[in-house]
C-alpha atoms as a PDB file:
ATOM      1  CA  UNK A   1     -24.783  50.068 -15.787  1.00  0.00           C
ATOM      2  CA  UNK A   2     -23.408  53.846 -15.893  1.00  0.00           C
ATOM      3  CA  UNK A   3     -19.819  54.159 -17.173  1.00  0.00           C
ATOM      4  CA  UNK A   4     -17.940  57.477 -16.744  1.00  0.00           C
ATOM      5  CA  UNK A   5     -14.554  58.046 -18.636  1.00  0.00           C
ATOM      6  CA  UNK A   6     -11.898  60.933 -17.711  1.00  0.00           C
ATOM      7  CA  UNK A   7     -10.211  62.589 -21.191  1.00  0.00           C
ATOM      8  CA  UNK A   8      -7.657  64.676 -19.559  1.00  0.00           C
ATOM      9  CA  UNK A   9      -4.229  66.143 -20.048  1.00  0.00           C
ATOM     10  CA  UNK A  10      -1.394  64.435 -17.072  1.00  0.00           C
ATOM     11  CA  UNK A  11       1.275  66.163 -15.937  1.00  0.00           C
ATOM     12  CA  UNK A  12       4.323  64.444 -16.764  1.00  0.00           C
ATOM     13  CA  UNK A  13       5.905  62.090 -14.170  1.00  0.00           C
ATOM     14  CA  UNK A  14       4.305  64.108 -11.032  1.00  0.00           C
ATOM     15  CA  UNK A  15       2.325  61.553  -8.928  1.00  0.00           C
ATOM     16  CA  UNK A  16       1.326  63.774  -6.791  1.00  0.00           C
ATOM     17  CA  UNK A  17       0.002  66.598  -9.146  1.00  0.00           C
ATOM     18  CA  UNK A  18      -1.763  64.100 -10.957  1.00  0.00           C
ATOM     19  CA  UNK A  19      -3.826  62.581  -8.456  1.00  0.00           C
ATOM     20  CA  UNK A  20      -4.437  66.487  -6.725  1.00  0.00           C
ATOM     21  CA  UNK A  21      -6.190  67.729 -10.347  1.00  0.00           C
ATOM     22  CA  UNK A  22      -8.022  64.080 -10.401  1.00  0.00           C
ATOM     23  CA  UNK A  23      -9.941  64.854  -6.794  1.00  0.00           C
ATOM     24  CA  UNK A  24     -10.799  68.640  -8.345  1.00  0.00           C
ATOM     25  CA  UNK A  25     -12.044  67.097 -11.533  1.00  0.00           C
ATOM     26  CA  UNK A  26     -14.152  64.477  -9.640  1.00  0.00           C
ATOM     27  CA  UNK A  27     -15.281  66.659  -6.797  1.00  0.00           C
ATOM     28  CA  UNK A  28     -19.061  67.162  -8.495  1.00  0.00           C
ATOM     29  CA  UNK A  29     -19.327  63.789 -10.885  1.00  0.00           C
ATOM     30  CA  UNK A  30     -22.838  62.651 -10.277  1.00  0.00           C
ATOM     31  CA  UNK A  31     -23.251  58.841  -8.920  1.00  0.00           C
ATOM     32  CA  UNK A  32     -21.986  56.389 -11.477  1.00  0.00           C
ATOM     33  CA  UNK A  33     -20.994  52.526 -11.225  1.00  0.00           C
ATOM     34  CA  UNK A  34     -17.783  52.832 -13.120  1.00  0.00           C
ATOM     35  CA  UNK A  35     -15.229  55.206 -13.914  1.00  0.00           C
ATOM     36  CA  UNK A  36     -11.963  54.980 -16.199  1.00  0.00           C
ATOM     37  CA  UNK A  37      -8.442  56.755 -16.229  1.00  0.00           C
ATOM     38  CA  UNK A  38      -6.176  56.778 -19.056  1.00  0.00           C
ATOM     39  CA  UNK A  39      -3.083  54.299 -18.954  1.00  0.00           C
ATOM     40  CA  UNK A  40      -0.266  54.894 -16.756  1.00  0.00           C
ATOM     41  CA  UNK A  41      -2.972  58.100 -15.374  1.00  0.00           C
ATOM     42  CA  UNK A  42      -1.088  59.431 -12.577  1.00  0.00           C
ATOM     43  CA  UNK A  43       2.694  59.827 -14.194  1.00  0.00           C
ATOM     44  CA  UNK A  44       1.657  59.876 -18.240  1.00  0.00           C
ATOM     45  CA  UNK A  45       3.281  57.145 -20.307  1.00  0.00           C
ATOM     46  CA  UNK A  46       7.248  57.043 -19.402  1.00  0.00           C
ATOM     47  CA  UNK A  47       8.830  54.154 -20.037  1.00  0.00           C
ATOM     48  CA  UNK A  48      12.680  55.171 -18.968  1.00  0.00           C
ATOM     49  CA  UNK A  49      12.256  56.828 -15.488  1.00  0.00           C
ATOM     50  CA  UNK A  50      12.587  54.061 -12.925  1.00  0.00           C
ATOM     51  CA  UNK A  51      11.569  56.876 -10.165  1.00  0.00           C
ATOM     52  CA  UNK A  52       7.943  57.078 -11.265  1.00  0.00           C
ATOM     53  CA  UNK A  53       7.684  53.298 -10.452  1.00  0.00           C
ATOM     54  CA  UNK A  54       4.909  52.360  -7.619  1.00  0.00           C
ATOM     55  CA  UNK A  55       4.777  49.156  -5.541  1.00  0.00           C
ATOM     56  CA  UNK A  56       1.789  47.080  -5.193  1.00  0.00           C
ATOM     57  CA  UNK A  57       1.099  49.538  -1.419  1.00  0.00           C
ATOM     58  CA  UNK A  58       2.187  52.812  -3.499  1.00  0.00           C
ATOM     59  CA  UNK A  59       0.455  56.086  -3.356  1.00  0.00           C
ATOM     60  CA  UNK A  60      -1.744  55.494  -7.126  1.00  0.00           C
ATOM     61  CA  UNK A  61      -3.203  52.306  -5.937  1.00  0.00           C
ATOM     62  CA  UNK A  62      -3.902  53.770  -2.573  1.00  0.00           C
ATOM     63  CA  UNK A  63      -5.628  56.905  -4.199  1.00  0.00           C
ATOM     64  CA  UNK A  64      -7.797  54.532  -6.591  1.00  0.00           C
ATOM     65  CA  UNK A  65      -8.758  52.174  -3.589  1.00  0.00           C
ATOM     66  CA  UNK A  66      -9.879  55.703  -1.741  1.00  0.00           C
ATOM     67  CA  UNK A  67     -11.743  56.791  -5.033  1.00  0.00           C
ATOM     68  CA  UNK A  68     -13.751  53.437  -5.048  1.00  0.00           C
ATOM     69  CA  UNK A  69     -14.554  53.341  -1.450  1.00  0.00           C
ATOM     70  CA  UNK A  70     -15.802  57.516  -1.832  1.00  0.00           C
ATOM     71  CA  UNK A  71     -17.524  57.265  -5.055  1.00  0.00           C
ATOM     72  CA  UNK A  72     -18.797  53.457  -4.813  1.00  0.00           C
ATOM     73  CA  UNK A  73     -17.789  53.092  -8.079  1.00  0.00           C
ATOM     74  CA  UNK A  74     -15.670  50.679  -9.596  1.00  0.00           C
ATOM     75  CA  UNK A  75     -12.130  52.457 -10.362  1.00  0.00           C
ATOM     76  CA  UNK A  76     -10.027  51.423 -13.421  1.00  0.00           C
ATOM     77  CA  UNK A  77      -6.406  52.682 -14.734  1.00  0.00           C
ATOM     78  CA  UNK A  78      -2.931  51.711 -15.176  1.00  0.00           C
ATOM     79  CA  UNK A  79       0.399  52.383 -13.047  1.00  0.00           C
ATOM     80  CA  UNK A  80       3.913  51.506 -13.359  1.00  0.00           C
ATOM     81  CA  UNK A  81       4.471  48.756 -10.633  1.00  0.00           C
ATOM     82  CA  UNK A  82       7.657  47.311  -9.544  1.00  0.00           C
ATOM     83  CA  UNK A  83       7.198  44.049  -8.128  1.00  0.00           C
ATOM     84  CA  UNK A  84      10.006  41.045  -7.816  1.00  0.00           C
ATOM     85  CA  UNK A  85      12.687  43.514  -9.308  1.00  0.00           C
ATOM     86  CA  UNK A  86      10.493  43.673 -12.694  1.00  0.00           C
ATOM     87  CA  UNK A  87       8.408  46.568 -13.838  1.00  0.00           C
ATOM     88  CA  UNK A  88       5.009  46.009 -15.519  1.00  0.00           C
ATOM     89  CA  UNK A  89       2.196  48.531 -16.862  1.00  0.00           C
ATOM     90  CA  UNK A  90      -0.478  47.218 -14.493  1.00  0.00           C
ATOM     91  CA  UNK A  91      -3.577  48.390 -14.935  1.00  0.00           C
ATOM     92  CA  UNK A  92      -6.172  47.763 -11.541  1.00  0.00           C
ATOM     93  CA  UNK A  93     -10.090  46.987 -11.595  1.00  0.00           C
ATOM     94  CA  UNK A  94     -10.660  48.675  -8.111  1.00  0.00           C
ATOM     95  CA  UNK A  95     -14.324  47.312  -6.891  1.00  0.00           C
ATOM     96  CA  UNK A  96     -16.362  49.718  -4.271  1.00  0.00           C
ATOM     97  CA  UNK A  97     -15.225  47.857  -1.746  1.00  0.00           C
ATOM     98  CA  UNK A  98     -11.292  48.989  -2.627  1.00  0.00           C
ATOM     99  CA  UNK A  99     -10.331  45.141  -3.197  1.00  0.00           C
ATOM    100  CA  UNK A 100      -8.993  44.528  -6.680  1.00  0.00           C
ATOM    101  CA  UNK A 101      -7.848  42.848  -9.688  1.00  0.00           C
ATOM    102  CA  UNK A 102      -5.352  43.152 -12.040  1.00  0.00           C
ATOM    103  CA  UNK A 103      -3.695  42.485 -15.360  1.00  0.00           C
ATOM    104  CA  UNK A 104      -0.228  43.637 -17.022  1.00  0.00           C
ATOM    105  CA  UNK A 105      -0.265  44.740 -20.462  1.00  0.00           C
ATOM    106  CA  UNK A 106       0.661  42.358 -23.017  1.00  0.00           C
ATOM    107  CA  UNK A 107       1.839  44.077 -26.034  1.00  0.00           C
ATOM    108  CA  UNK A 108       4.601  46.505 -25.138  1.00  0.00           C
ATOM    109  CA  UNK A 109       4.978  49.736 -27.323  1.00  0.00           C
ATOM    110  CA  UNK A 110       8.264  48.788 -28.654  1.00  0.00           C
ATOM    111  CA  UNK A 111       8.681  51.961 -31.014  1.00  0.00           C
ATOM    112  CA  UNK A 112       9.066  53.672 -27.081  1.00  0.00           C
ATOM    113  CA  UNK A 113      11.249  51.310 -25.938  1.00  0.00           C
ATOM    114  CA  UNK A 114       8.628  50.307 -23.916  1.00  0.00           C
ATOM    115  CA  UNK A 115       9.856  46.592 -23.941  1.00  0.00           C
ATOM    116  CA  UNK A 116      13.353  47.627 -23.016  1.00  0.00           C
ATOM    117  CA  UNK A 117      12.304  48.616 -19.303  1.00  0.00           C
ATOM    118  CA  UNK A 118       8.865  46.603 -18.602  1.00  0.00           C
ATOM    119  CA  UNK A 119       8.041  43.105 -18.567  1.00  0.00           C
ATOM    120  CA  UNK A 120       5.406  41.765 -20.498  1.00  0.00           C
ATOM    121  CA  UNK A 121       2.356  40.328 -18.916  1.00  0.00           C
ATOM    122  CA  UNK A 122       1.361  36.714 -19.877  1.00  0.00           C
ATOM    123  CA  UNK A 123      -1.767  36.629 -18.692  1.00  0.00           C
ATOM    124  CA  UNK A 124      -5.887  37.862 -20.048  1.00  0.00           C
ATOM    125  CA  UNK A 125      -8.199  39.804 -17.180  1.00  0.00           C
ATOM    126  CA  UNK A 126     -11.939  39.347 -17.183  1.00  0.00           C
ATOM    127  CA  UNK A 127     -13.301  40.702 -13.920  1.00  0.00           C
ATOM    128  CA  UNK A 128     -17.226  40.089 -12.988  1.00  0.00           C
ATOM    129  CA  UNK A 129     -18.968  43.239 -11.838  1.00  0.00           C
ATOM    130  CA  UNK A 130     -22.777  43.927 -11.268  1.00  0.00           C
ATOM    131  CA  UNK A 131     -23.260  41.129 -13.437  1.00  0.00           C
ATOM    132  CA  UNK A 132     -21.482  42.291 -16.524  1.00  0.00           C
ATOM    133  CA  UNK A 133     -17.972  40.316 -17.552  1.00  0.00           C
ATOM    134  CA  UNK A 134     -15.582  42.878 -18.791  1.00  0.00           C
ATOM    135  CA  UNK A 135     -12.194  42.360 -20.059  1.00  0.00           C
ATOM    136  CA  UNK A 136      -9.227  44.747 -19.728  1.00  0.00           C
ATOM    137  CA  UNK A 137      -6.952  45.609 -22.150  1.00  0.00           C
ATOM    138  CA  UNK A 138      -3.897  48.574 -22.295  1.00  0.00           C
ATOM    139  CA  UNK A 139      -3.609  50.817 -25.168  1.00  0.00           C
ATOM    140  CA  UNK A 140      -0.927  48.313 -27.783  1.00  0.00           C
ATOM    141  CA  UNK A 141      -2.834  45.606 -27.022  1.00  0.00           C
ATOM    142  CA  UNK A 142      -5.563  47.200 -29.368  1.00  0.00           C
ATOM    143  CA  UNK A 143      -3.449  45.984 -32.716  1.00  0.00           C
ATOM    144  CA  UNK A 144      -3.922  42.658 -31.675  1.00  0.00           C
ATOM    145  CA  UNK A 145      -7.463  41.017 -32.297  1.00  0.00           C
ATOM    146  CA  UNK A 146      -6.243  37.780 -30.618  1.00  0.00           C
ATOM    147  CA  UNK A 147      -5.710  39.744 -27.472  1.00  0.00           C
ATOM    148  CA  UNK A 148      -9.861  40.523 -27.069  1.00  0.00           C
ATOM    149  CA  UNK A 149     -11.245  37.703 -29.258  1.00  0.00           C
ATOM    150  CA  UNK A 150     -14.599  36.694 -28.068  1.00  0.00           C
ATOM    151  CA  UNK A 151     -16.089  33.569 -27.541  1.00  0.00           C
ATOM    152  CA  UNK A 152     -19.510  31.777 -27.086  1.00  0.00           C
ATOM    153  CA  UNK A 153     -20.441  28.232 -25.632  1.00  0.00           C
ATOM    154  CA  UNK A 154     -23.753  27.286 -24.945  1.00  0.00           C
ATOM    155  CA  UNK A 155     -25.146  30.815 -25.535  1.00  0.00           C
ATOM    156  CA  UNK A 156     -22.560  32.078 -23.116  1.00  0.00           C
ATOM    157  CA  UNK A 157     -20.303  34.819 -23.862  1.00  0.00           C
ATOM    158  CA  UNK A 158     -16.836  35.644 -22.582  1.00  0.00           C
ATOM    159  CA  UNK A 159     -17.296  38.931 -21.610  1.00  0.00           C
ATOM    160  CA  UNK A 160     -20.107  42.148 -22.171  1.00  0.00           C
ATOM    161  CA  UNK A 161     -17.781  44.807 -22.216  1.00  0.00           C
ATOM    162  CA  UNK A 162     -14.161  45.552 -23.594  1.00  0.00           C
ATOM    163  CA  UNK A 163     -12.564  48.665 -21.717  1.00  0.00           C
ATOM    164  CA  UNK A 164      -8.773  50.213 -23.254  1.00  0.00           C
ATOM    165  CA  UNK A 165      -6.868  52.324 -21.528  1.00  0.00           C
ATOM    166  CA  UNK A 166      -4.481  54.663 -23.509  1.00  0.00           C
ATOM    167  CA  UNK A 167      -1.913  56.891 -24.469  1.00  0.00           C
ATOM    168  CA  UNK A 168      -2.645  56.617 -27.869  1.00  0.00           C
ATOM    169  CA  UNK A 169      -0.803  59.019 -30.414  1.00  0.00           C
ATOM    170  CA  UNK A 170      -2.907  62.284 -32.436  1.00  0.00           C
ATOM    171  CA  UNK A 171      -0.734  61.107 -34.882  1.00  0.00           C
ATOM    172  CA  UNK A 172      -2.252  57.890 -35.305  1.00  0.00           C
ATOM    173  CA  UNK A 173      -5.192  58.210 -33.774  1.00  0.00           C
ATOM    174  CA  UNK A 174      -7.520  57.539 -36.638  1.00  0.00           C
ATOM    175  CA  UNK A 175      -6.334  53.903 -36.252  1.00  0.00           C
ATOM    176  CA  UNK A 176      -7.734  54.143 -32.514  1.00  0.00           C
ATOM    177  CA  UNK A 177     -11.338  55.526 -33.492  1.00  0.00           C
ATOM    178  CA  UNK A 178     -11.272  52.527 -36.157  1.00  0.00           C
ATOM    179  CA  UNK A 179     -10.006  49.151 -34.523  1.00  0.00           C
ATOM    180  CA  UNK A 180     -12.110  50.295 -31.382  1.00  0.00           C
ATOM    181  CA  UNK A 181     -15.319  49.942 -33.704  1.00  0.00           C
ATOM    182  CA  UNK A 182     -14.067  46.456 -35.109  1.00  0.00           C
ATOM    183  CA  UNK A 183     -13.585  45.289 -31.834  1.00  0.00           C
ATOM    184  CA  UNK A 184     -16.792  46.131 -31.148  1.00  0.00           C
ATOM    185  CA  UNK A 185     -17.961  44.543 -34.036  1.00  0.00           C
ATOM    186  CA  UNK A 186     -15.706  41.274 -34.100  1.00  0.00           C
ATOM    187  CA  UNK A 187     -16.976  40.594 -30.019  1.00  0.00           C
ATOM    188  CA  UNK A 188     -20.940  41.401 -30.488  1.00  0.00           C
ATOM    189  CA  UNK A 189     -19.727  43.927 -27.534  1.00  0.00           C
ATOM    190  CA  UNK A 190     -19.950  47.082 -26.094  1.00  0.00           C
ATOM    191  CA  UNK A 191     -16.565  49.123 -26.165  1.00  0.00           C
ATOM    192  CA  UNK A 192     -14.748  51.754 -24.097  1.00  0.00           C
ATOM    193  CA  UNK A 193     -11.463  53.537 -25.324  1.00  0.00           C
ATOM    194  CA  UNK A 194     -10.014  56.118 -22.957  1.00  0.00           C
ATOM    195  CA  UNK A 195      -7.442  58.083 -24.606  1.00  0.00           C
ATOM    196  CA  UNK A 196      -5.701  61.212 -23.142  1.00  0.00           C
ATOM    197  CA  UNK A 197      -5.357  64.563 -24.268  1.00  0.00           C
ATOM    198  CA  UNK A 198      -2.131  67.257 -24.338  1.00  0.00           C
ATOM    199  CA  UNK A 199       1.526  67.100 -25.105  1.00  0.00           C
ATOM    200  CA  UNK A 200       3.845  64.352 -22.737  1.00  0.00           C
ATOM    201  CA  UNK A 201       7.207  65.161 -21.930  1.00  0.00           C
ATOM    202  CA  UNK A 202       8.613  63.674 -25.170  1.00  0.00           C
ATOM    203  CA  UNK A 203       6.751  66.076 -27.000  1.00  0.00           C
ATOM    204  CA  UNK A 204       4.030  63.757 -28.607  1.00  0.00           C
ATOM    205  CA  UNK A 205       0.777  65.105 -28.745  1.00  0.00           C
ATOM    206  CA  UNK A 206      -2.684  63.225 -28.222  1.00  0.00           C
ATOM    207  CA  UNK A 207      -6.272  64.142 -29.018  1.00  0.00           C
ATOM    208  CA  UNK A 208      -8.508  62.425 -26.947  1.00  0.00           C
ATOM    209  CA  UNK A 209     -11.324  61.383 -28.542  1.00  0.00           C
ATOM    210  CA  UNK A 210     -12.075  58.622 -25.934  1.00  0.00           C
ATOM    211  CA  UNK A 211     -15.120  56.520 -27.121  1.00  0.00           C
ATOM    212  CA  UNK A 212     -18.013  54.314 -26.227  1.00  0.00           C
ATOM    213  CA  UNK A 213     -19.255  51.745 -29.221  1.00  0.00           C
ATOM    214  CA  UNK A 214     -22.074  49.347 -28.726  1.00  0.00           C
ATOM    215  CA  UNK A 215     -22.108  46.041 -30.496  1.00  0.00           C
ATOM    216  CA  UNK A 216     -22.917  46.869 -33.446  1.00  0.00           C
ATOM    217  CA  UNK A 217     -20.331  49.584 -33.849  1.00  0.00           C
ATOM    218  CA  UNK A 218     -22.436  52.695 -33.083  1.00  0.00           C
ATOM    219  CA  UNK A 219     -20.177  55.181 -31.786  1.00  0.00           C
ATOM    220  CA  UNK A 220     -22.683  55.902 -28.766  1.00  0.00           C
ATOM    221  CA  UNK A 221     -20.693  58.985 -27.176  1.00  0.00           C
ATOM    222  CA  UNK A 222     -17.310  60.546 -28.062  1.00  0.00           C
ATOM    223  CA  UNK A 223     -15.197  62.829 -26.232  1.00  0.00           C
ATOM    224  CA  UNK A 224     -14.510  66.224 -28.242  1.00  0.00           C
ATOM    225  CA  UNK A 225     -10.825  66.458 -29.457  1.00  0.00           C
ATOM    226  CA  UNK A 226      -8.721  67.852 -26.836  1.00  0.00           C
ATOM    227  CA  UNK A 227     -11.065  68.434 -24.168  1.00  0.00           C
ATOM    228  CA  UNK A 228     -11.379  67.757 -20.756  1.00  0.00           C
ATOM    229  CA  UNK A 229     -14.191  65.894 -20.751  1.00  0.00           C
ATOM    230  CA  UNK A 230     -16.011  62.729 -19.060  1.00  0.00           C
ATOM    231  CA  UNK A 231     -17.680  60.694 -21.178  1.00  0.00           C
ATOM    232  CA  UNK A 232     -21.070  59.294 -19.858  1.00  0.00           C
ATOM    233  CA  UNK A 233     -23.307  56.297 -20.985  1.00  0.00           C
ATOM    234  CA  UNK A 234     -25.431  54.154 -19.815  1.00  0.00           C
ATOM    235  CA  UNK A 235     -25.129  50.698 -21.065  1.00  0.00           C
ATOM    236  CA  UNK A 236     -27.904  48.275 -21.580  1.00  0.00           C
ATOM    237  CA  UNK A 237     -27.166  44.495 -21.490  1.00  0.00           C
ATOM    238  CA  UNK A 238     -30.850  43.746 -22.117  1.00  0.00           C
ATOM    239  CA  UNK A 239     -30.364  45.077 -26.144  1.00  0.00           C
ATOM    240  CA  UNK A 240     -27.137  43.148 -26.118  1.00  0.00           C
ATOM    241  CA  UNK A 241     -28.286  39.763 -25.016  1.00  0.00           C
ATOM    242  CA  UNK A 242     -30.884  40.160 -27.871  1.00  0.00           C
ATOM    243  CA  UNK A 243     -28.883  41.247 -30.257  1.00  0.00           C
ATOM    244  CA  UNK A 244     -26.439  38.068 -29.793  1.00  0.00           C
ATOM    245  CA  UNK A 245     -29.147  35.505 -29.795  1.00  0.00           C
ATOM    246  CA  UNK A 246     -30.462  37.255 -33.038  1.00  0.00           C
ATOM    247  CA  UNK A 247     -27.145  36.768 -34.646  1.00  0.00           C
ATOM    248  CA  UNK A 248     -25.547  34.050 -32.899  1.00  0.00           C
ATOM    249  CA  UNK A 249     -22.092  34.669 -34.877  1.00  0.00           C
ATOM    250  CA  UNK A 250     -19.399  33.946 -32.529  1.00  0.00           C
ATOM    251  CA  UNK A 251     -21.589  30.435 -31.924  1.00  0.00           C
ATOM    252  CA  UNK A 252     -21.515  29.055 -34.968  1.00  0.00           C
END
């Protein structure tokens, strides 16, 4: 399977900017199976503007459905969604056929305040796609091992492949490049960490350096620090199937 993962800078709480640059930027990306935004992709990582809040039918979702259905590619990223009078950081696993499936972030980023306007989701996201399981996880959730913990029965694993989305801090961002490779390590599994790049409207700057780790760790590509960049890689179950029944860890 071919993933492809947008670094970018996103223009603070402009939907409709956002989603304008992200049809230039994909214009000439060669055939792939899946491709990956950064979280909340189209309006950058507010947590206090109730405005930039989509519904379920809102003009993100519609734009990733679109995206699938053009590129026949699997679409992945995060939106603010109001739904029921509570506000969640969704992120959507849009399948070529524009159906999809979702999953609200778990651990909110409460040094934003993040928890103060969104609602917590309660519950994990494993989708099945050209016979690979991959879980979904948003940026916070990263600190939390629990969250992506791995688990084999009978030879049979959870998931194949752990995919972040994120607005994760230069600041901090060491932190990033390192639990990414123990989660790869921890899960015997392949890992994807989309970060985004530039300064958001609260003045906090981010690097990039989006990443894909096999299951052993390997950094197999990495996104240069603030670059526009996608990040390519083809990923080959065949190695990790081997690889787990040589060291059956999570079996034991």
């Amino acid at each position: 399977m071919k993933i492809t993962a947008l670094q970018t800078d996103i223009i603070w709480e402009n939907v409709t900017a956002n989603l304008t640059a992200y049809e230039q930027l994909l214009t000439d990306l060669p055939p792939t199976d899946l491709i990956v935004f950064p979280e909340m992709f189209s309006s950058g990582f507010s947590v206090n503007n109730p405005e930039i809040a989509e519904t379920m039918n809102g003009k993100s979702v519609q734009w990733l459905q679109k995206t699938a259905l053009e590129k026949q590619a699997a679409v992945v990223a995060s939106i603010p969604i109001l739904e029921n009078g509570k506000l969640f950081n969704r992120l959507f696993f849009c399948f070529p056929d524009g159906n999809f499936q979702t999953y609200d972030k778990q651990k909110l980023f409460v040094y934003s305040g993040e928890n103060q306007y969104f609602t917590a989701g309660q519950k994990d996201l494993i989708v099945i796609y050209q016979d690979w399981k991959i879980k979904l996880l948003i940026c916070f959730d990263l600190r939390f091992p629990y969250l992506s913990q791995n688990h084999c029965k009978n030879g049979v694993y959870d998931y194949d492949l752990l995919i972040y989305v994120a607005n994760w801090p230069q600041s901090r961002v060491h932190h990033f490049k390192q639990l990414l490779i123990a989660r790869a390590i921890e899960n015997q599994t392949y890992v994807l960490g989309v970060n985004r790049i530039g300064e958001n409207g609260n003045h906090i700057a981010h690097n990039g350096l989006s990443s894909i780790i096999d299951f052993q760790g390997n950094i197999l590509s990495q996104a240069e620090e603030n670059q526009t960049q996608f990040l390519d890689q083809f990923l080959d179950k065949k190695s990790l199937q081997e690889y787990r029944i040589k060291f059956p860890f999570l079996c034991n």
